[in-house]
N, C-alpha and C. Protein backbone atom coordinates (compact mmCIF):
# COMPACT_ATOMS: atom_id res chain seq x y z
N UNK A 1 114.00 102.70 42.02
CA UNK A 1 112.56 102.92 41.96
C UNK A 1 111.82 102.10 43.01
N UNK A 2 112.15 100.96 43.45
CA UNK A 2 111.67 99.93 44.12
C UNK A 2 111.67 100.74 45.40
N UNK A 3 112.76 101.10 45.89
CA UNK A 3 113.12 102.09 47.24
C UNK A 3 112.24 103.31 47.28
N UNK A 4 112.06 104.13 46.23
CA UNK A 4 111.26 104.74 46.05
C UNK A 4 109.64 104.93 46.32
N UNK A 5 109.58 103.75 46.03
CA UNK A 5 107.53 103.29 46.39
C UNK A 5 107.69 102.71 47.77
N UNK A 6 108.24 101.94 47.96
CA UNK A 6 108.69 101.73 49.50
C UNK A 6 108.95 102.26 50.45
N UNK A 7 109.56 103.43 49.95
CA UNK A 7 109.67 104.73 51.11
C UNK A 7 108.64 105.31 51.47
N UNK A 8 108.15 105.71 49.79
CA UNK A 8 106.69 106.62 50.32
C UNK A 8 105.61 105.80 50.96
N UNK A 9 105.53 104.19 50.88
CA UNK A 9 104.69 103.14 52.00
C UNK A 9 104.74 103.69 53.29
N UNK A 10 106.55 103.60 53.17
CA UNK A 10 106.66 103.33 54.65
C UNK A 10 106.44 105.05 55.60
N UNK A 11 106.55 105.62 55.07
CA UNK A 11 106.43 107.22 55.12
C UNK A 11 104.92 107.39 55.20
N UNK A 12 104.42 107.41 54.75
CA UNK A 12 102.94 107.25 55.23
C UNK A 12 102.30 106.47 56.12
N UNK A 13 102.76 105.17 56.32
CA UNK A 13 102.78 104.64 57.72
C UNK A 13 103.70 105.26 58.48
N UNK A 14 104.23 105.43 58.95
CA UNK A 14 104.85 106.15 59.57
C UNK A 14 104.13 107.56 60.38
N UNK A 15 103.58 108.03 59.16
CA UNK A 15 102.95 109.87 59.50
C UNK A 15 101.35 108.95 60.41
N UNK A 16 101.10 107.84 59.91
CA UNK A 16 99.90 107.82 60.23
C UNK A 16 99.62 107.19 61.64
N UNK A 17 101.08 106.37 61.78
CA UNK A 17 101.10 105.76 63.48
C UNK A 17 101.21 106.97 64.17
N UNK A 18 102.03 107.82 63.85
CA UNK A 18 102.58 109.16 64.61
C UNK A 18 101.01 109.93 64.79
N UNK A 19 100.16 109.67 64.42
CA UNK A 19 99.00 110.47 64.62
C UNK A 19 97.98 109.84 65.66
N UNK A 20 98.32 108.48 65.15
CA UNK A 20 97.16 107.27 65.81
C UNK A 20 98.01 107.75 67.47
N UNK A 21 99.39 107.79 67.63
CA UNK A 21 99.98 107.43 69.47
C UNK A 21 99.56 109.00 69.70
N UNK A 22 99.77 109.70 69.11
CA UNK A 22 99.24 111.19 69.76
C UNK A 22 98.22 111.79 69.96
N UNK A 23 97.59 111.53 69.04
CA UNK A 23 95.92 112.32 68.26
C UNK A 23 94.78 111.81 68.92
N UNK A 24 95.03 110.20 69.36
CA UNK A 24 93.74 109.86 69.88
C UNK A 24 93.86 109.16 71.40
N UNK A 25 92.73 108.85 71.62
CA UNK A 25 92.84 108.26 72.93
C UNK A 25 93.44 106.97 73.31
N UNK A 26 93.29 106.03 74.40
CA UNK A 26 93.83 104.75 74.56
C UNK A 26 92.70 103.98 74.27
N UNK A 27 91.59 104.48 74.15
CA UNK A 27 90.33 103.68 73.75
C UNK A 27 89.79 103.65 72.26
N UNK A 28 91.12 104.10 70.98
CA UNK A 28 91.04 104.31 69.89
C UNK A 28 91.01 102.69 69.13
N UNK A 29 90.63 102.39 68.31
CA UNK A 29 90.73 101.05 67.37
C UNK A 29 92.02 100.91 67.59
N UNK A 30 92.37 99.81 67.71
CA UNK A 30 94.18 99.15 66.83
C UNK A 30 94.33 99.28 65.82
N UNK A 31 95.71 99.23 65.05
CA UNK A 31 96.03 98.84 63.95
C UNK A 31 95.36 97.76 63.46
N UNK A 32 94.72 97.71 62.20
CA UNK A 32 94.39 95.95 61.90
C UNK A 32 94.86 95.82 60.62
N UNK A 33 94.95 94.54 60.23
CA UNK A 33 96.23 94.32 58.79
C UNK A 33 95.08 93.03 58.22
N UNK A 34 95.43 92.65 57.35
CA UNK A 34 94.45 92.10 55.69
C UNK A 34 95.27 91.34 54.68
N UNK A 35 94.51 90.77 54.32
CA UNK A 35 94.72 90.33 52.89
C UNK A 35 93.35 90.59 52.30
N UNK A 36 93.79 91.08 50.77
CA UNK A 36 92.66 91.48 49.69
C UNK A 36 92.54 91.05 48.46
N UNK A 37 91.54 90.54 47.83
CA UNK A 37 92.15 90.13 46.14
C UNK A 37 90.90 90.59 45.56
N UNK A 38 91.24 90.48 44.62
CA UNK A 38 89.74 90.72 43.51
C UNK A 38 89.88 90.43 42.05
N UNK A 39 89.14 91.68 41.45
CA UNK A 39 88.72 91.50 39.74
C UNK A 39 89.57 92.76 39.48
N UNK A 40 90.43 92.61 38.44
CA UNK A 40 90.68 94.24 37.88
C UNK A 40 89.61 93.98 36.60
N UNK A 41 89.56 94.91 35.68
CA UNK A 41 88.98 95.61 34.37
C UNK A 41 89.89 96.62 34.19
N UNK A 42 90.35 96.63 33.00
CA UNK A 42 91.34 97.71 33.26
C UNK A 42 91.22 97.85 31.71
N UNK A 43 92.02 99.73 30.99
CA UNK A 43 92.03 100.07 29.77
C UNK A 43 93.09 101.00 29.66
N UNK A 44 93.59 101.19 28.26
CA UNK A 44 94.32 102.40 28.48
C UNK A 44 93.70 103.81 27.85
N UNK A 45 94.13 105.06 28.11
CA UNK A 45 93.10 105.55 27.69
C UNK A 45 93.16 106.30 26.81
N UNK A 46 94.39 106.41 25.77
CA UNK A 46 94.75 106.89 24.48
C UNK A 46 95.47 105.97 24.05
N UNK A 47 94.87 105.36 22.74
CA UNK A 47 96.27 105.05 21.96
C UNK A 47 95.56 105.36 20.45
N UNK A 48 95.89 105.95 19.70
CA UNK A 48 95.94 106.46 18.72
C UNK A 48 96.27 105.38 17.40
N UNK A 49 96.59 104.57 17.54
CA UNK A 49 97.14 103.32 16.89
C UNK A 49 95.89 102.06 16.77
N UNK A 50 95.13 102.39 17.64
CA UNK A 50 93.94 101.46 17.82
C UNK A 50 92.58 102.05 17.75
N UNK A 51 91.83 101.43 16.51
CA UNK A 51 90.36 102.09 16.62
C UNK A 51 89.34 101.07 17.60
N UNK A 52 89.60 100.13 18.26
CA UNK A 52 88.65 99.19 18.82
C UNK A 52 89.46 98.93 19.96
N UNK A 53 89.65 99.85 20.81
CA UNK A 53 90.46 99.31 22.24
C UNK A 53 89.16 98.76 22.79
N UNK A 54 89.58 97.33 24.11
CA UNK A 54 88.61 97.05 25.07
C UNK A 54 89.04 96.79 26.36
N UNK A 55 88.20 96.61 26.89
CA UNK A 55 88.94 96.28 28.31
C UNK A 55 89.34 94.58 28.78
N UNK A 56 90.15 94.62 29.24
CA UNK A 56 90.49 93.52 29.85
C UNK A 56 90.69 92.95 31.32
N UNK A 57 90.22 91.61 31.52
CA UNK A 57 90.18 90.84 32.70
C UNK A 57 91.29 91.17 33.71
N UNK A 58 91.60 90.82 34.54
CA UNK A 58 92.83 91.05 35.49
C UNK A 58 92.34 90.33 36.59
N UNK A 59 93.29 90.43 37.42
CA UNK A 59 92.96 89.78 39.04
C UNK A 59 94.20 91.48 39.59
N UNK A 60 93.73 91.40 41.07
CA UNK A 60 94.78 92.38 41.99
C UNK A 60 94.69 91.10 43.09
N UNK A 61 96.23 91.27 44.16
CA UNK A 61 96.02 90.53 45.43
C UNK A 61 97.11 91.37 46.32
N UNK A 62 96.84 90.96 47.84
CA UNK A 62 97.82 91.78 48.64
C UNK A 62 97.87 92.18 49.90
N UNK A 63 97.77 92.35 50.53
CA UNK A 63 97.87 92.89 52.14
C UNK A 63 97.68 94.49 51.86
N UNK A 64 97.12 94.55 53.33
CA UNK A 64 97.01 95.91 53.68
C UNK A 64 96.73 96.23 54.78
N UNK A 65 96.98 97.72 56.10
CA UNK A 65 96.86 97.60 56.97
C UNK A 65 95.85 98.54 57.24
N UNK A 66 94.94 98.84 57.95
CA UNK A 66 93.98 99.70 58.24
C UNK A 66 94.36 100.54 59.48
N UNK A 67 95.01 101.55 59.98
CA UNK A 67 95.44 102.35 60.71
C UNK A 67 94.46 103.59 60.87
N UNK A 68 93.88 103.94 62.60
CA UNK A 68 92.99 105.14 62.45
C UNK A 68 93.52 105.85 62.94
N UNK A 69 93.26 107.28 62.66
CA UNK A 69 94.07 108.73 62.81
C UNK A 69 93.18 109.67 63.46
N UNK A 70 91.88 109.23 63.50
CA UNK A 70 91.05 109.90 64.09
C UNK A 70 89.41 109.28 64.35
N UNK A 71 88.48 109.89 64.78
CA UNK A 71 87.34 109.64 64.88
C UNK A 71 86.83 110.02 63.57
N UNK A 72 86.44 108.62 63.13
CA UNK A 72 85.52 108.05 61.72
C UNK A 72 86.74 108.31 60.44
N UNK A 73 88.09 108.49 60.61
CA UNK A 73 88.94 108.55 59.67
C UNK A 73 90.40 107.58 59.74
N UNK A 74 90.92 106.72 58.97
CA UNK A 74 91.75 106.00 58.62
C UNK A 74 93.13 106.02 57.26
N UNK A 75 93.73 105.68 57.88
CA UNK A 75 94.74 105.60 56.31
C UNK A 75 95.47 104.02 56.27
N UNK A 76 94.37 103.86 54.95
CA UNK A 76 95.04 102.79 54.59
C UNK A 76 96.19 102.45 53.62
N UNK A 77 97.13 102.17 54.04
CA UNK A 77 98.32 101.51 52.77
C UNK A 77 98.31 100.44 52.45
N UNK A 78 97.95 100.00 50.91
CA UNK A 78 98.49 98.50 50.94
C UNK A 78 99.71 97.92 49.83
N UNK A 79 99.79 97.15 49.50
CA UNK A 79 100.94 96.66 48.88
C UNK A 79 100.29 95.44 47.75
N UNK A 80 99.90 95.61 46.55
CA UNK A 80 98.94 94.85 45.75
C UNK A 80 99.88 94.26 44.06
N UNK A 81 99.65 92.77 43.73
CA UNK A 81 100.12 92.43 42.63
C UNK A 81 98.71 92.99 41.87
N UNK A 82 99.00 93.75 40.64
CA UNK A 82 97.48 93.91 39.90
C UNK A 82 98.15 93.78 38.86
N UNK A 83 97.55 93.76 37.65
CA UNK A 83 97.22 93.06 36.43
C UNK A 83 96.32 94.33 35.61
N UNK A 84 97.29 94.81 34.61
CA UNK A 84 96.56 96.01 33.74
C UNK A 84 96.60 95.90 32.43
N UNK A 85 96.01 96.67 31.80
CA UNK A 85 96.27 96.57 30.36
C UNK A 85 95.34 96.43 29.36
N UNK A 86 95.19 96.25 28.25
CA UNK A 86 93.44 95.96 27.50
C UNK A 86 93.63 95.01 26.58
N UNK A 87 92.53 95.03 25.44
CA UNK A 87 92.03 94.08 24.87
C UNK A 87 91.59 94.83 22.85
N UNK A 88 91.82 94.24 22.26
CA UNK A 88 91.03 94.88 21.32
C UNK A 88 91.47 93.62 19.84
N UNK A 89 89.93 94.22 19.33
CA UNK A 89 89.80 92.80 17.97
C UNK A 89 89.65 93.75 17.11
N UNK A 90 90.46 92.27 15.75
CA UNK A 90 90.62 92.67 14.53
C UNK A 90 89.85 91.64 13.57
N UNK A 91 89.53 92.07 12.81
CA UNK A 91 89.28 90.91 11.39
C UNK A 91 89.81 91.16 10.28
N UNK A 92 90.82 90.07 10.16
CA UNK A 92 91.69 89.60 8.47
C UNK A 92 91.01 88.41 8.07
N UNK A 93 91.01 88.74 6.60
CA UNK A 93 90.80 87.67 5.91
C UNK A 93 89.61 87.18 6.55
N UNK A 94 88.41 87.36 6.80
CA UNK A 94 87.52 86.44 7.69
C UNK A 94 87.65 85.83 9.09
N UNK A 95 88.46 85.85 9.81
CA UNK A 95 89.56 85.83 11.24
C UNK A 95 89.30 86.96 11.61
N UNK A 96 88.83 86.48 12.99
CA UNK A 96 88.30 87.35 13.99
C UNK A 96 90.14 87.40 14.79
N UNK A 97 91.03 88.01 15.19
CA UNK A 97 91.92 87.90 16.05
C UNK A 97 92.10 88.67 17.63
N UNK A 98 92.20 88.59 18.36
CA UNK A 98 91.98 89.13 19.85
C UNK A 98 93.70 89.62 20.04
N UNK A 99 94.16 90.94 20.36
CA UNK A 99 94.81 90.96 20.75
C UNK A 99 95.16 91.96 21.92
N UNK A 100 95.85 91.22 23.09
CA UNK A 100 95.91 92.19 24.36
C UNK A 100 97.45 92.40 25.19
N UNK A 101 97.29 93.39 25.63
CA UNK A 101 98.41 93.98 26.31
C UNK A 101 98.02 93.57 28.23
N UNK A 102 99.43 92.61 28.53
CA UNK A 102 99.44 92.24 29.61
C UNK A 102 100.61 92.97 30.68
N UNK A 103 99.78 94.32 30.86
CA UNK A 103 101.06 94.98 32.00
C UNK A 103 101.11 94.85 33.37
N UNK A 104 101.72 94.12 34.44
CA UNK A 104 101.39 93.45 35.67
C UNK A 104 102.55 94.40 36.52
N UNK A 105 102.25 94.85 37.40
CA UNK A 105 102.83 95.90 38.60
C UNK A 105 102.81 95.39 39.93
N UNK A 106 103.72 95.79 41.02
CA UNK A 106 103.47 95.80 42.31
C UNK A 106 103.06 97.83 42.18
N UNK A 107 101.65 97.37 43.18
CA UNK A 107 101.21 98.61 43.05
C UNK A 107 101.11 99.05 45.15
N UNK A 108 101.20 99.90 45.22
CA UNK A 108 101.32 100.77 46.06
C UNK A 108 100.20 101.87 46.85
N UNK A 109 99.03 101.49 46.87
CA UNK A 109 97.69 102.79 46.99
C UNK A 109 98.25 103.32 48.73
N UNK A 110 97.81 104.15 48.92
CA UNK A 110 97.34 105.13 49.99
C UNK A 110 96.29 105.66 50.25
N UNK A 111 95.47 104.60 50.64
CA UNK A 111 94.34 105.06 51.08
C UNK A 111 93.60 106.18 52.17
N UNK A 112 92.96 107.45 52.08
CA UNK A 112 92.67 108.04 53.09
C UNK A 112 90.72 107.54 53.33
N UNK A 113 90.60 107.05 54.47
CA UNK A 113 89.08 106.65 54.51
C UNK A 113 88.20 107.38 55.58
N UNK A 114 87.42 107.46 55.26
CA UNK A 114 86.03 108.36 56.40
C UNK A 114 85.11 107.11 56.24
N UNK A 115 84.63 106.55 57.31
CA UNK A 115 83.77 105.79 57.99
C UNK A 115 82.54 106.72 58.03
N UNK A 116 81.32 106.35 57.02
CA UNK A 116 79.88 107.10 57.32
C UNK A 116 79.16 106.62 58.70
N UNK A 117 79.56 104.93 58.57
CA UNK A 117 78.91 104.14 59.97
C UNK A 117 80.18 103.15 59.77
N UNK A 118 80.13 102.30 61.00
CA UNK A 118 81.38 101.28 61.21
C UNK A 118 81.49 100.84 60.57
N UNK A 119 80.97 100.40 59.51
CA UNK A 119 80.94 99.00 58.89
C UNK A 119 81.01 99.29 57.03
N UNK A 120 80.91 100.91 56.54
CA UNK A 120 80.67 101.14 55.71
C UNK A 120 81.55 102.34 55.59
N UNK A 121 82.41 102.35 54.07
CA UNK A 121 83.82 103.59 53.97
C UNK A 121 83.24 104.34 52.81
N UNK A 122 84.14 105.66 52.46
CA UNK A 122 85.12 105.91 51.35
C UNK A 122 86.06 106.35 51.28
N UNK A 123 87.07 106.06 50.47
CA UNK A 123 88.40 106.26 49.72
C UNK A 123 88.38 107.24 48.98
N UNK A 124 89.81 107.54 48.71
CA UNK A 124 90.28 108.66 48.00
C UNK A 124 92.12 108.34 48.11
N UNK A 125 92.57 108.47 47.50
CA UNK A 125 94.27 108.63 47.82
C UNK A 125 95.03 107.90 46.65
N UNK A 126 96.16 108.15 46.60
CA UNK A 126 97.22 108.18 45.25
C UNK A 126 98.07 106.66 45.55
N UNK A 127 97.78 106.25 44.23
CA UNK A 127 98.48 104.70 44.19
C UNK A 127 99.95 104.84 43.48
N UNK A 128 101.07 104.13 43.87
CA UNK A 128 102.43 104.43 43.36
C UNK A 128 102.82 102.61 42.62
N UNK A 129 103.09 102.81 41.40
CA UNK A 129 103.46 101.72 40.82
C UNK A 129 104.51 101.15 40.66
N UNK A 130 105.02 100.14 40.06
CA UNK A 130 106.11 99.20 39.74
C UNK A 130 106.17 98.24 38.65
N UNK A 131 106.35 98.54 37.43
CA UNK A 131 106.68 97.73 36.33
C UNK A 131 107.44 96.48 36.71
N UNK A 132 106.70 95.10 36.83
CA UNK A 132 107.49 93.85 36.80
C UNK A 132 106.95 93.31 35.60
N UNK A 133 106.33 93.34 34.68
CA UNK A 133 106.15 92.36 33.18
C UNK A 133 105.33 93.20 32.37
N UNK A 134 105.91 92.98 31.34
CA UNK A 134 104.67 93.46 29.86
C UNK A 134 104.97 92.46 28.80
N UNK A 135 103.72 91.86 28.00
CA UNK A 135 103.89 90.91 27.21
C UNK A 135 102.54 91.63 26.74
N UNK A 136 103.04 90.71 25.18
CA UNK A 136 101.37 91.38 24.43
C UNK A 136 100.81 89.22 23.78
N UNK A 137 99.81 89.18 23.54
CA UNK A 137 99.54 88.34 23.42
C UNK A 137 98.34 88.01 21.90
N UNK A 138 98.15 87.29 21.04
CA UNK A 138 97.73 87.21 19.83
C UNK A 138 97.09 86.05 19.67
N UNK A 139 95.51 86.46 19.94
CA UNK A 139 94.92 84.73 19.57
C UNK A 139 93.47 84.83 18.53
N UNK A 140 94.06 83.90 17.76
CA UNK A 140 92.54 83.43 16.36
C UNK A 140 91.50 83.61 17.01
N UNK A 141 90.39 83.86 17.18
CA UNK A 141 88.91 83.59 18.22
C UNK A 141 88.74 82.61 17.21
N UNK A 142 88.57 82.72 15.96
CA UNK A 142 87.86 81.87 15.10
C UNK A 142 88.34 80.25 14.68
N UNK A 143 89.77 79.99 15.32
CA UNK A 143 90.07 78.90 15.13
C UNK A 143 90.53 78.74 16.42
N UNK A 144 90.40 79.55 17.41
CA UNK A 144 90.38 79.04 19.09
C UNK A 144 91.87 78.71 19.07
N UNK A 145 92.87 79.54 18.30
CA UNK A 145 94.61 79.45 18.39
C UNK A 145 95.52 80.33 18.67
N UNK A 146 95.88 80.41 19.77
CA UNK A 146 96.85 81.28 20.35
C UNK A 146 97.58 81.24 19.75
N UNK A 147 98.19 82.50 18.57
CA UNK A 147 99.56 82.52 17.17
C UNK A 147 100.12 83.38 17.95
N UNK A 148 100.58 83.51 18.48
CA UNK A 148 102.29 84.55 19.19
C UNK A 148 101.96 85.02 20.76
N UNK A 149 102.83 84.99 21.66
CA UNK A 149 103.09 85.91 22.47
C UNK A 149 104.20 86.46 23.08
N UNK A 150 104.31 87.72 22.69
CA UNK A 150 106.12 88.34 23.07
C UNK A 150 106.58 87.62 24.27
N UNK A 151 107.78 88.23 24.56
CA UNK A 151 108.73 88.12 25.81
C UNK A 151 108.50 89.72 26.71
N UNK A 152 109.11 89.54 27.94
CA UNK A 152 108.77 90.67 28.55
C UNK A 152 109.83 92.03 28.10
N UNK A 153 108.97 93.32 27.42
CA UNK A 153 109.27 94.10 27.03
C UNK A 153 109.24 95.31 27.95
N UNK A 154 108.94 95.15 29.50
CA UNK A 154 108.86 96.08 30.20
C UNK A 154 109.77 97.46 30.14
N UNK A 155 111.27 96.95 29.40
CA UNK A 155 112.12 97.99 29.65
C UNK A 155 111.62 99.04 28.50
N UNK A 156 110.83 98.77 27.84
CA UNK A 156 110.31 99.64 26.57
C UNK A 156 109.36 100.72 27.10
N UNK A 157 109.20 100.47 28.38
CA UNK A 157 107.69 101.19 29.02
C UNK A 157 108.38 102.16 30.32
N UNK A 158 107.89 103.20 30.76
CA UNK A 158 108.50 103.56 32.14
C UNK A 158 107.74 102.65 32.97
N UNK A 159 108.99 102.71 33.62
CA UNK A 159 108.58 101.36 35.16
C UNK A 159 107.69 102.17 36.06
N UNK A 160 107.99 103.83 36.61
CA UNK A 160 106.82 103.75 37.40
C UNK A 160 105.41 103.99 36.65
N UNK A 161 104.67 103.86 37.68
CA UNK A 161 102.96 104.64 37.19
C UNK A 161 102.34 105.29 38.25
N UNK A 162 101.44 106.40 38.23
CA UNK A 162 100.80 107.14 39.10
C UNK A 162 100.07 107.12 39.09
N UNK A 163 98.60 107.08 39.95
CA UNK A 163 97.31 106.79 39.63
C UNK A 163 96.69 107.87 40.65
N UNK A 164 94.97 107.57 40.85
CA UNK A 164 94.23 108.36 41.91
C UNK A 164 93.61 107.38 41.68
N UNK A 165 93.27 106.87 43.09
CA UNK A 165 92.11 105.81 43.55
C UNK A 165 90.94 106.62 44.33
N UNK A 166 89.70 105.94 43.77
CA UNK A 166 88.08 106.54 44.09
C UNK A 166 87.41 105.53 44.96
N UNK A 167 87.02 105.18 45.60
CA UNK A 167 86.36 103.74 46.34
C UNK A 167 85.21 104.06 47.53
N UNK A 168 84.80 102.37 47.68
CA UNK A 168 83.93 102.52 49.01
C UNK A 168 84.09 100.66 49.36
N UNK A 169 83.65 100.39 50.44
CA UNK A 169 84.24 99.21 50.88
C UNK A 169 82.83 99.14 51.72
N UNK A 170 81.98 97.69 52.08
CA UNK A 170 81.48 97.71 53.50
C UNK A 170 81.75 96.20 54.02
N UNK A 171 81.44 96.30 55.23
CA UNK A 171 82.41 95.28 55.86
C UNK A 171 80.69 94.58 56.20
N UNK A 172 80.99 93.26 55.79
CA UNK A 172 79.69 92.57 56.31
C UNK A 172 79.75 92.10 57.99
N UNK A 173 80.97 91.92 58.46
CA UNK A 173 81.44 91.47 59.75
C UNK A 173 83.12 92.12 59.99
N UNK A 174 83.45 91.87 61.18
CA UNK A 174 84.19 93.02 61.45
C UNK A 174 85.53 92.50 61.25
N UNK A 175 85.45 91.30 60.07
CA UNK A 175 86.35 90.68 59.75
C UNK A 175 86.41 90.41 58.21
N UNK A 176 85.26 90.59 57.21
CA UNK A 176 84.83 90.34 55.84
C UNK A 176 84.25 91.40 55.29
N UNK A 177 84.52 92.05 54.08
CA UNK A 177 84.04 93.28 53.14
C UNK A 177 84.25 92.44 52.29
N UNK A 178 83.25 93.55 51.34
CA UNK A 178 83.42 94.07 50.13
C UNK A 178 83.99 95.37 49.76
N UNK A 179 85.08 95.08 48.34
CA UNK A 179 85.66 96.58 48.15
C UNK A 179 85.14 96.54 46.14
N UNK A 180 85.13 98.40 46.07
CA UNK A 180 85.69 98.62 44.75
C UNK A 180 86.24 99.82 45.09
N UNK A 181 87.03 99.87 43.89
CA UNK A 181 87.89 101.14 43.79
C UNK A 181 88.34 101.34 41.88
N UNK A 182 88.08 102.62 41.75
CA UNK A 182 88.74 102.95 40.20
C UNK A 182 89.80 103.86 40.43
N UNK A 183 90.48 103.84 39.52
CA UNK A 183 91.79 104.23 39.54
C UNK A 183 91.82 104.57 38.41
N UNK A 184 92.71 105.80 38.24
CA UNK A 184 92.88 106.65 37.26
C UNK A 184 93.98 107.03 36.83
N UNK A 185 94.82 106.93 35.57
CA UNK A 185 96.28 107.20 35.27
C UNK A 185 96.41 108.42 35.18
N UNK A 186 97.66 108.83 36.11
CA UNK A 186 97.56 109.79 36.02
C UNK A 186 99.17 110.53 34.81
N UNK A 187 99.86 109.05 34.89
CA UNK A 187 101.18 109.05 34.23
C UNK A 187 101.15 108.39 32.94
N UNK A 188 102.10 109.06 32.00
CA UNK A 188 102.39 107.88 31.02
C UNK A 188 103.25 106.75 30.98
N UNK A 189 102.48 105.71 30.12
CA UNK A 189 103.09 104.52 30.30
C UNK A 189 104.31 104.58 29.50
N UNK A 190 104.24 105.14 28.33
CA UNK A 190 105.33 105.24 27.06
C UNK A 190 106.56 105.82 27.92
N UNK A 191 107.36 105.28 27.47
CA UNK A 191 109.24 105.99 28.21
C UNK A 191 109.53 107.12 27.01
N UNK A 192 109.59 106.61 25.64
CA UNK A 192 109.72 108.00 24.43
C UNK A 192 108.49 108.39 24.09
N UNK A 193 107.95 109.07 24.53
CA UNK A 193 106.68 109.90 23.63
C UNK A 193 107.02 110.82 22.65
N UNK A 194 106.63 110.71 21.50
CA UNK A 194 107.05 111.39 20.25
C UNK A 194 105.73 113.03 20.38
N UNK A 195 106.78 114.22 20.06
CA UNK A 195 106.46 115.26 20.54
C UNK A 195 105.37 115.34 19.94
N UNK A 196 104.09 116.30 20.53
CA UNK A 196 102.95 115.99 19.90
C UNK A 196 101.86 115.20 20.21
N UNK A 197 102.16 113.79 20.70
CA UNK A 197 101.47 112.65 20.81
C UNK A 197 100.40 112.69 21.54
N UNK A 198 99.76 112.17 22.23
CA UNK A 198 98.70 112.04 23.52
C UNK A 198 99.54 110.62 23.76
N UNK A 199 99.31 111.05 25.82
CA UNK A 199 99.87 110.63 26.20
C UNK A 199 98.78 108.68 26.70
N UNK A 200 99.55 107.91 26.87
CA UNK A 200 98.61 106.35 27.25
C UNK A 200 98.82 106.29 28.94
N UNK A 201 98.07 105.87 29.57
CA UNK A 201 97.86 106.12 31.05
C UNK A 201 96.77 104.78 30.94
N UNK A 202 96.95 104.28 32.08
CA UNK A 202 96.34 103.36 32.59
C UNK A 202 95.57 103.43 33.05
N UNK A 203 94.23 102.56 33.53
CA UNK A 203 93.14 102.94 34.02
C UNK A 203 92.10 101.51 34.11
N UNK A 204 91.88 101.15 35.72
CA UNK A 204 90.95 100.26 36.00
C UNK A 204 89.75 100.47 37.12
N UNK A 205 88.97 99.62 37.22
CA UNK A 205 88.24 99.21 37.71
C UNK A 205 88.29 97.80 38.48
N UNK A 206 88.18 97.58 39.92
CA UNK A 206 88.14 97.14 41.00
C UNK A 206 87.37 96.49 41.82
N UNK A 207 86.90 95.66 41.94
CA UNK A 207 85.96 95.03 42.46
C UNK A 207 86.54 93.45 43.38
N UNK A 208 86.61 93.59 45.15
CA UNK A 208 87.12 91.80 45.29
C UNK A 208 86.69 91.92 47.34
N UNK A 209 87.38 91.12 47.66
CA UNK A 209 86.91 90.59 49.17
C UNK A 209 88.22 91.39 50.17
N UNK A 210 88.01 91.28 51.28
CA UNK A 210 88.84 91.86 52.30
C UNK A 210 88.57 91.16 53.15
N UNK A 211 89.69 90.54 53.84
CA UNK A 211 89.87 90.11 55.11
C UNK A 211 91.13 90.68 56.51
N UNK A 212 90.16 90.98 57.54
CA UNK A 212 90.95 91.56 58.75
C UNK A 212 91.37 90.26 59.70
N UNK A 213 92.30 90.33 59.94
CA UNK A 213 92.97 89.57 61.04
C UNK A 213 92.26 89.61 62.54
């Protein structure tokens, strides 16, 4: 699977240099490459088992390269640790309890971008995932006590995930942005889905900084 998301990286870089040496002139932008981090928010978006799902905190971080293919159009790939999963409360006995699902991926987007003016984008393009941890976690609010948190149960989950990313980015200097992007599951997370079921798919919200080299 690892080879898998890696291929299709590198395969899309690939299609997109092959366009940049042919397609445009010698007076076209360079390649330029990044580091990015931010905020996730993220939820899932069925589970049937839970009447009070919420969303939960996250961070994403990662490199990425900005490659143009044409006049006012780009494809970006990047390569991102993100942080998914939600949140949802219970009350026993007078005990408020918080409990959340911590699913953390190397994620994979493909960005296709149109430039309205230099300095200002939007996105569109399909993110490819990678299951590295799932833990669920169990804490009192009301006595401020973290009572349990599993071990990593990832193999219980399918490792990949598929998404569609929505975004816009503007660059305050031709070295510093702002990005968001939402993302949308497009796969299930469950490995056995019991026939019948609705399926759980992932789903965040994006918000953090960009830096060009």
């Amino acid at each position: 699977m690892k080879k898998l998301i890696l291929g299709m990286a590198l395969a899309a870089g690939s299609m997109a240099f092959a366009q940049t040496t042919t397609g445009m002139s010698s007076s076209a932008s360079p390649v330029q490459f990044g580091i990015k981090g931010g905020m996730n928010v993220s939820s899932l978006s069925k589970d049937a088992s839970l009447e009070d799902q919420g969303s939960k905190i996250g961070f994403n971080a990662g490199v990425f390269a900005t490659i143009p293919v044409a006049t006012s159009f780009n494809i970006q790939p990047e390569v991102l640790y993100t942080q998914y999963g939600d949140k949802y409360d219970q009350v026993v006995l007078g005990n408020r309890y918080s409990r959340s699902r911590h699913l953390d991926y190397i994620a994979v987007p493909v960005m296709f971008q149109y430039n309205f003016v230099p300095n200002f984008y939007v996105e569109a393009g399909p993110e490819f995932g990678f299951l590295v941890s799932a833990k669920n976690k169990v804490k009192n609010e009301t006595n401020n006590d973290t009572l349990t948190e599993t071990g990593n149960y990832k193999d219980d989950l399918n490792t990949f995930n598929f998404g569609l990313g929505l975004g816009a980015g503007y660059y305050f200097t031709d070295n510093i942005g702002i990005t968001a992007r939402y993302v949308a599951g497009l796969s299930d997370i469950a490995k056995d889905r019991p026939n019948g079921s609705d399926a759980t798919r992932n789903n965040v919200f994006q918000v953090g900084l960009a830096f060009k080299f």
